[in-house]
C-alpha atoms as a PDB file:
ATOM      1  CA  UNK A   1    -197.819 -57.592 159.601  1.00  0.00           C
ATOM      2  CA  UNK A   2    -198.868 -60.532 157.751  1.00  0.00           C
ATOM      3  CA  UNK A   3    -202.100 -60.487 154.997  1.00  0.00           C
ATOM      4  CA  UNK A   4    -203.863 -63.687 155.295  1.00  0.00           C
ATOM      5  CA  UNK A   5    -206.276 -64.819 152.759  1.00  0.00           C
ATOM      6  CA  UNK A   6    -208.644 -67.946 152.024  1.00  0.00           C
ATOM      7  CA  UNK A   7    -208.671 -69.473 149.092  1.00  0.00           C
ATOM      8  CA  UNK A   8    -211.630 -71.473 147.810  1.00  0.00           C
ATOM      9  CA  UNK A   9    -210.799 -75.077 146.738  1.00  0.00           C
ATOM     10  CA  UNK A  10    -212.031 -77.580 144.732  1.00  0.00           C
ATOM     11  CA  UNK A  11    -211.307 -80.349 147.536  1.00  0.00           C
ATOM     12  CA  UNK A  12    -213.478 -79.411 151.251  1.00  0.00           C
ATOM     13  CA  UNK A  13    -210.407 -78.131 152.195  1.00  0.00           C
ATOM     14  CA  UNK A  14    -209.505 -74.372 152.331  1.00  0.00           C
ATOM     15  CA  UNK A  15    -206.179 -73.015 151.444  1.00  0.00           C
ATOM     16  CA  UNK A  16    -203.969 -70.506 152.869  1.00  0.00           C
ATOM     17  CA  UNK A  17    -202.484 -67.278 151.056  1.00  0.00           C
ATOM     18  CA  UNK A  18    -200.723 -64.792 152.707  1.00  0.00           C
ATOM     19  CA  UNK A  19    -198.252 -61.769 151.911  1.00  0.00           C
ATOM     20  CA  UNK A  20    -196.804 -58.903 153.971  1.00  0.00           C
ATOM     21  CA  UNK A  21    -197.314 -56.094 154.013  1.00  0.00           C
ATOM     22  CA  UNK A  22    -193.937 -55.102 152.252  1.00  0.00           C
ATOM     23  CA  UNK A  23    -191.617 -57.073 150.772  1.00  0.00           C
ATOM     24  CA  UNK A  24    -189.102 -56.884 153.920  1.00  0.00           C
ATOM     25  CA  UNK A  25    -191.808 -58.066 156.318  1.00  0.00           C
ATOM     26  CA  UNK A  26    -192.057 -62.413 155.328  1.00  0.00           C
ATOM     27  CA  UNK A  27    -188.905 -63.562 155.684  1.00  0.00           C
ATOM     28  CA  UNK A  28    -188.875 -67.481 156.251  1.00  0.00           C
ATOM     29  CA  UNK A  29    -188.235 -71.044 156.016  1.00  0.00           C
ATOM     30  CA  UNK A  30    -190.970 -73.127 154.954  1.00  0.00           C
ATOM     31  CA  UNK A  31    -190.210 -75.425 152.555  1.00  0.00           C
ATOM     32  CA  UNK A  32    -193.476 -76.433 151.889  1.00  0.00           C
ATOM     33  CA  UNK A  33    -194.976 -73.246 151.125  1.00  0.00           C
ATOM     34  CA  UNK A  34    -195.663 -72.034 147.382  1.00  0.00           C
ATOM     35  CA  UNK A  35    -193.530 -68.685 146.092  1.00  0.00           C
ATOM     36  CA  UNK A  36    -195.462 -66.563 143.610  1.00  0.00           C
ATOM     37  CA  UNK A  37    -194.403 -63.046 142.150  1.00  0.00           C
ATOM     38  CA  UNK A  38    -195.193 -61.336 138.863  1.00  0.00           C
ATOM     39  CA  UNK A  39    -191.907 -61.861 136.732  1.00  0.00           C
ATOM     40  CA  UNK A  40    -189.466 -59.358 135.557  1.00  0.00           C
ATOM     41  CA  UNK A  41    -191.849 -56.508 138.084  1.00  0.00           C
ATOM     42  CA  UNK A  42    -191.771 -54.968 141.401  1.00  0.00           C
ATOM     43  CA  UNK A  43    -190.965 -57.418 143.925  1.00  0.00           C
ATOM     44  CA  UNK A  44    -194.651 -58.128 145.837  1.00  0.00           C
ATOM     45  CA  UNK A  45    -194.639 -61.531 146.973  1.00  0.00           C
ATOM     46  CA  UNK A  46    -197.603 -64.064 147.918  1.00  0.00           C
ATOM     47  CA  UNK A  47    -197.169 -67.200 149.290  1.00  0.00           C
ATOM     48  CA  UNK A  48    -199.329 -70.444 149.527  1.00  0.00           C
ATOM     49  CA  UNK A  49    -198.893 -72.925 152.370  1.00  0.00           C
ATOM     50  CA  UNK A  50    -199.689 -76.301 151.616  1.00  0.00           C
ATOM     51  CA  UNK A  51    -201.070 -79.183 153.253  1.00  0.00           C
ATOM     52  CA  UNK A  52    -198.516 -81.693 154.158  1.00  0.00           C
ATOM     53  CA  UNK A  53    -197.946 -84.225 152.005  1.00  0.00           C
ATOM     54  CA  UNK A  54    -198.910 -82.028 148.978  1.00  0.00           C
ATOM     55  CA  UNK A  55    -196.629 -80.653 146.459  1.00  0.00           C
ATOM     56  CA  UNK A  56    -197.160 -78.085 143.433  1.00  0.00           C
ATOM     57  CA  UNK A  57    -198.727 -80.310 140.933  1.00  0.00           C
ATOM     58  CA  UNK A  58    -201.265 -80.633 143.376  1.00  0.00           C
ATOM     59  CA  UNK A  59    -202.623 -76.687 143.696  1.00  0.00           C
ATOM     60  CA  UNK A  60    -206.107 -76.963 142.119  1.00  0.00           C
ATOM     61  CA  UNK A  61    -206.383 -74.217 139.115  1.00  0.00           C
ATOM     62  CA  UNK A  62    -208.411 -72.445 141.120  1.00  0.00           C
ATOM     63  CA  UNK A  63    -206.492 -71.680 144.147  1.00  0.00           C
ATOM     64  CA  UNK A  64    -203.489 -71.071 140.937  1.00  0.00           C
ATOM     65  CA  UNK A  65    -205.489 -68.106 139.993  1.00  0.00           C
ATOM     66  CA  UNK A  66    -206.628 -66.691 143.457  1.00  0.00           C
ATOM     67  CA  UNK A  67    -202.551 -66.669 143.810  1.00  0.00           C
ATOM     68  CA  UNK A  68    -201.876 -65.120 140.757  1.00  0.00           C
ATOM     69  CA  UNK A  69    -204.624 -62.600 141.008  1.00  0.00           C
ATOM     70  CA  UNK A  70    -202.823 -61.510 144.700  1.00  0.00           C
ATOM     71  CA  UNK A  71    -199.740 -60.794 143.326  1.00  0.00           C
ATOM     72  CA  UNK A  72    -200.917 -59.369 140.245  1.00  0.00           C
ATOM     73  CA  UNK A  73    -203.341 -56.392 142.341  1.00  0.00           C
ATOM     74  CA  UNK A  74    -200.657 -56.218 144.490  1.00  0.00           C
ATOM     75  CA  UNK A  75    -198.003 -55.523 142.330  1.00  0.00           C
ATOM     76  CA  UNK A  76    -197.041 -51.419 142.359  1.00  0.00           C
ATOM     77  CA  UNK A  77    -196.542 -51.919 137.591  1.00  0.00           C
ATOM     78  CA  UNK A  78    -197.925 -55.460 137.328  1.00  0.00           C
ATOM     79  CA  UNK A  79    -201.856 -54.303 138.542  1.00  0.00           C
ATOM     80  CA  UNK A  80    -201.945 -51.838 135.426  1.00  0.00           C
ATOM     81  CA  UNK A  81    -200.729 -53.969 133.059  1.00  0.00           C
ATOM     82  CA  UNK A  82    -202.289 -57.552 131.074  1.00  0.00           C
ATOM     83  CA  UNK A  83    -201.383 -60.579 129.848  1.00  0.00           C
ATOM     84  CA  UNK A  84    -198.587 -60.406 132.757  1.00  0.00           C
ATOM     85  CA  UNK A  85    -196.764 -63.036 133.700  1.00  0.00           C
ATOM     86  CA  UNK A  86    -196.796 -64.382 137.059  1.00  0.00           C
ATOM     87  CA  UNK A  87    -193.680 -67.074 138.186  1.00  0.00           C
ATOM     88  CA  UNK A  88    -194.533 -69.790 140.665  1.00  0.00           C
ATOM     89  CA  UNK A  89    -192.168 -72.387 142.509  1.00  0.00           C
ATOM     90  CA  UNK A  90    -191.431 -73.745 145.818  1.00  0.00           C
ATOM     91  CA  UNK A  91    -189.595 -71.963 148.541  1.00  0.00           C
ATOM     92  CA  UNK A  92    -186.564 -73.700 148.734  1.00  0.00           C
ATOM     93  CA  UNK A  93    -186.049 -73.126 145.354  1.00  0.00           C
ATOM     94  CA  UNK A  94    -185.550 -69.648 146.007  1.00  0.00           C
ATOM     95  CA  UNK A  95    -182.603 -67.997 145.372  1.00  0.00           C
ATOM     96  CA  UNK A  96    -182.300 -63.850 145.762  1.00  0.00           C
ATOM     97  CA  UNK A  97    -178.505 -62.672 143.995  1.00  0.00           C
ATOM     98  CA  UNK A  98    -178.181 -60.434 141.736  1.00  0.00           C
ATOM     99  CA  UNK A  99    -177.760 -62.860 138.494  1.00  0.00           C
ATOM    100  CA  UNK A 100    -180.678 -65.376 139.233  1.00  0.00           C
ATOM    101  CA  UNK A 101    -184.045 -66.048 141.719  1.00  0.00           C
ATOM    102  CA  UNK A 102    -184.029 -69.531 141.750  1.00  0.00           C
ATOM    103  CA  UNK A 103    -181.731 -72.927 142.293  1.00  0.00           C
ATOM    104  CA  UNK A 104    -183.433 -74.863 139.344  1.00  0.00           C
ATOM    105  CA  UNK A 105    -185.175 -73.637 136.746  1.00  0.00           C
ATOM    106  CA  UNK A 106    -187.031 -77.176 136.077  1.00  0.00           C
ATOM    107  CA  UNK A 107    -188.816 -75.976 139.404  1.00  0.00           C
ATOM    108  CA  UNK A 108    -189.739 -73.038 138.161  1.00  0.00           C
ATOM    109  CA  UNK A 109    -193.545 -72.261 136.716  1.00  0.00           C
ATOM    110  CA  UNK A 110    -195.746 -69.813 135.332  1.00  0.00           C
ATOM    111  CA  UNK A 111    -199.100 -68.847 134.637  1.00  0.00           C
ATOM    112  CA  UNK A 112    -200.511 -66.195 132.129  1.00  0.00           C
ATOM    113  CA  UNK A 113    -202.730 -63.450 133.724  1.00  0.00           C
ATOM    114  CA  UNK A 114    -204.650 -61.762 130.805  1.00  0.00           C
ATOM    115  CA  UNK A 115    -206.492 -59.612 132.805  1.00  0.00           C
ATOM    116  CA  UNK A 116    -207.684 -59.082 136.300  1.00  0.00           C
ATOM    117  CA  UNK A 117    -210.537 -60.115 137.459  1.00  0.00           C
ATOM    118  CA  UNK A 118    -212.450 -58.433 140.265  1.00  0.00           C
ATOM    119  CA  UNK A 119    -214.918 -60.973 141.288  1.00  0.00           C
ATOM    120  CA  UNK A 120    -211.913 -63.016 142.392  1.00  0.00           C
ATOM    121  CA  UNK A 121    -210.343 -60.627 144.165  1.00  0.00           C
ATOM    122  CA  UNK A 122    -213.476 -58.976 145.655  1.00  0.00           C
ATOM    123  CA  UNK A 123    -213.979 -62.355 147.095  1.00  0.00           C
ATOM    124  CA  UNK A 124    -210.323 -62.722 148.153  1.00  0.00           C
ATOM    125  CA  UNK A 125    -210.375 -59.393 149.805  1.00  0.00           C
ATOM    126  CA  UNK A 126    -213.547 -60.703 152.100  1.00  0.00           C
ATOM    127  CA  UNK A 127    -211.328 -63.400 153.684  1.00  0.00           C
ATOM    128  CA  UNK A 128    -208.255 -60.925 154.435  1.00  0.00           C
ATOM    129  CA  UNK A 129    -207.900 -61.240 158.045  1.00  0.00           C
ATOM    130  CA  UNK A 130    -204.399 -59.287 159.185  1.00  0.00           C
ATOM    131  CA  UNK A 131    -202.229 -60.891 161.687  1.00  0.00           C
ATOM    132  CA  UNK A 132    -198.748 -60.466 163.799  1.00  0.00           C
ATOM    133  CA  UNK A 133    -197.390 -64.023 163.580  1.00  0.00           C
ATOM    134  CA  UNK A 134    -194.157 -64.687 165.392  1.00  0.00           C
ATOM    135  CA  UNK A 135    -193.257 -66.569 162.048  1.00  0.00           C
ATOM    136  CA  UNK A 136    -189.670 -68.065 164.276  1.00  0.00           C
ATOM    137  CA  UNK A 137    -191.874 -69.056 166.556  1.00  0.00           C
ATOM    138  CA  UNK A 138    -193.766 -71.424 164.103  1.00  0.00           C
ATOM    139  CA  UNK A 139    -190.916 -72.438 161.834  1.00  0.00           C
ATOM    140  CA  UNK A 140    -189.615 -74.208 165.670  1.00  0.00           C
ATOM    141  CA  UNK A 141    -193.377 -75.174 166.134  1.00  0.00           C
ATOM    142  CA  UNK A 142    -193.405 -77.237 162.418  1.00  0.00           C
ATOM    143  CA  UNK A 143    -189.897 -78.349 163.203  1.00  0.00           C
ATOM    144  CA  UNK A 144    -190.824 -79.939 166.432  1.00  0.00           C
ATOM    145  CA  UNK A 145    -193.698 -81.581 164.864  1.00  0.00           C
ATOM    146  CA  UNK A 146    -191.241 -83.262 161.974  1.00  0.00           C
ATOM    147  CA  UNK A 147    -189.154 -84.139 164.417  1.00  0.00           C
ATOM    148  CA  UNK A 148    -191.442 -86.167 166.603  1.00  0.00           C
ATOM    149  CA  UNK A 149    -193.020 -87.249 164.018  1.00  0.00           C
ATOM    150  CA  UNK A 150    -189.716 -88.692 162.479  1.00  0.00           C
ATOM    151  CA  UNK A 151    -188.767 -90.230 165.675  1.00  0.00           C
ATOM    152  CA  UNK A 152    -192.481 -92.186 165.781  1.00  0.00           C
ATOM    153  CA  UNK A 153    -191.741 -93.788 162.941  1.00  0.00           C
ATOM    154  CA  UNK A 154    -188.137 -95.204 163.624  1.00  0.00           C
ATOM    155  CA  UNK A 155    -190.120 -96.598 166.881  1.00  0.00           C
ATOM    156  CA  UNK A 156    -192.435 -98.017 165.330  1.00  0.00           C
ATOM    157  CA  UNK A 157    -190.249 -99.606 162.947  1.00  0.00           C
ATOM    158  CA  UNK A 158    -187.693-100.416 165.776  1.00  0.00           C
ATOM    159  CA  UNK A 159    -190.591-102.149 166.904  1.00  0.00           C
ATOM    160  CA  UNK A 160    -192.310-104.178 164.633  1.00  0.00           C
ATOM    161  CA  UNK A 161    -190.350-107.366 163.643  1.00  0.00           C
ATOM    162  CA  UNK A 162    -190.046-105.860 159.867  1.00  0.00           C
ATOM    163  CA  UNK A 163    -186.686-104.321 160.208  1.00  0.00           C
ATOM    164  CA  UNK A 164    -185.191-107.591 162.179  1.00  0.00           C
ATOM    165  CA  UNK A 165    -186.672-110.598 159.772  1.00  0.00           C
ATOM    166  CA  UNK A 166    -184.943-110.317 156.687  1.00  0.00           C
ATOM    167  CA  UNK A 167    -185.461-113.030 154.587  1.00  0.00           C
ATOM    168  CA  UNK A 168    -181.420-112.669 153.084  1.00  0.00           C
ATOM    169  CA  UNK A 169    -180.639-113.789 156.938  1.00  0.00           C
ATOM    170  CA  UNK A 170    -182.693-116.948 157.353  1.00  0.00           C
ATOM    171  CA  UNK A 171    -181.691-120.297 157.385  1.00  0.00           C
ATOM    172  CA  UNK A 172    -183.814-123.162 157.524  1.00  0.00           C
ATOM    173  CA  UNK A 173    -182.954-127.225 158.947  1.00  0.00           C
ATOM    174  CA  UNK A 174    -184.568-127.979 155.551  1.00  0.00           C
ATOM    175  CA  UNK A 175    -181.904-126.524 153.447  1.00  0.00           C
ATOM    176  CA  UNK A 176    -179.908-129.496 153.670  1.00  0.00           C
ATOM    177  CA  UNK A 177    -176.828-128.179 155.783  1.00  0.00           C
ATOM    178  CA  UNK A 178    -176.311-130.324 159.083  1.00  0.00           C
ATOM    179  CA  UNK A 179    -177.866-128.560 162.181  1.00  0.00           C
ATOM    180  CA  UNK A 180    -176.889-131.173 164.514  1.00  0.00           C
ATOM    181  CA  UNK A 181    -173.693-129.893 165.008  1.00  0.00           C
ATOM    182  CA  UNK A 182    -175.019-128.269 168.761  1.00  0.00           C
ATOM    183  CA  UNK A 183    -175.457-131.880 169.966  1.00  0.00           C
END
């Protein structure tokens, strides 16, 4: 069971937020998608999926705080508490052993939640829509996608004359060397 929320932005776009149910129920590989849980607390986890071609400097503040305020309510100590802290970072920078979370701790960000607040998550709550995803199933769907999508672009550029005229293989009859050597 998968918790999917909408988050407004400041662009036309919406964004996506989801969470399990539990902790044990989103397991998965999408790099692209945003990590968030409330540092040093029980281990509730919300996740943001981006738009491609977007990375985490690019999360508006707002759709930051709809994040934060997720994992923050949904957090078993973390919902009682304030000025919480709540640790941010891209998937594949996640790490789960016992001596660290994460791969790089440059990657690694976090935002300050003083206090809850429940017109965000009152509004939050009105876009939950719960779902059954077959979340294999669309990790081979994205895949597919990069793939083709990797193999349009080395036609195209197999195509276009780009990748064959290089100027460091040129030669010219007007750089002085004798071309009439094929007569």
């Amino acid at each position: 069971v998968v918790f999917y929320f909408t988050s407004s932005s400041v662009n036309s776009s919406a964004c996506t937020i989801y969470m399990g149910k539990n902790k044990y129920l989103i397991k998965h590989d999408w790099p692209q998608d945003i990590w968030f849980h409330v540092a040093k607390l029980s281990l509730t986890h919300v996740y943001l999926r981006l738009h491609k071609g977007e990375n985490i400097e690019d999360i508006p503040k707002e759709v930051l705080m709809d994040c934060a305020h997720l994992v923050k309510a949904n957090s078993i100590q973390g919902c009682k508490m304030n000025n919480i802290n709540v640790v941010y970072m891209p998937w594949s920078n996640l790490k789960k052993t016992a001596d660290r979370v994460f791969h790089r701790q440059k990657d690694v960000k976090i935002v300050t939640m003083e206090k809850k607040v429940n017109e965000i998550l009152n509004r939050l709550e009105k876009s939950k829509v719960e779902q059954f995803p077959d979340l294999a199933a669309e990790k081979e769907r994205r895949d597919c996608e990069e793939r083709n999508e990797k193999e349009k672009r080395e036609m195209d550029e197999l195509r276009s004359c780009s990748s064959q005229m290089k100027v460091e293989n040129m030669s010219s009859n007007q750089d002085g060397s004798d071309s009439d050597e094929f007569m």
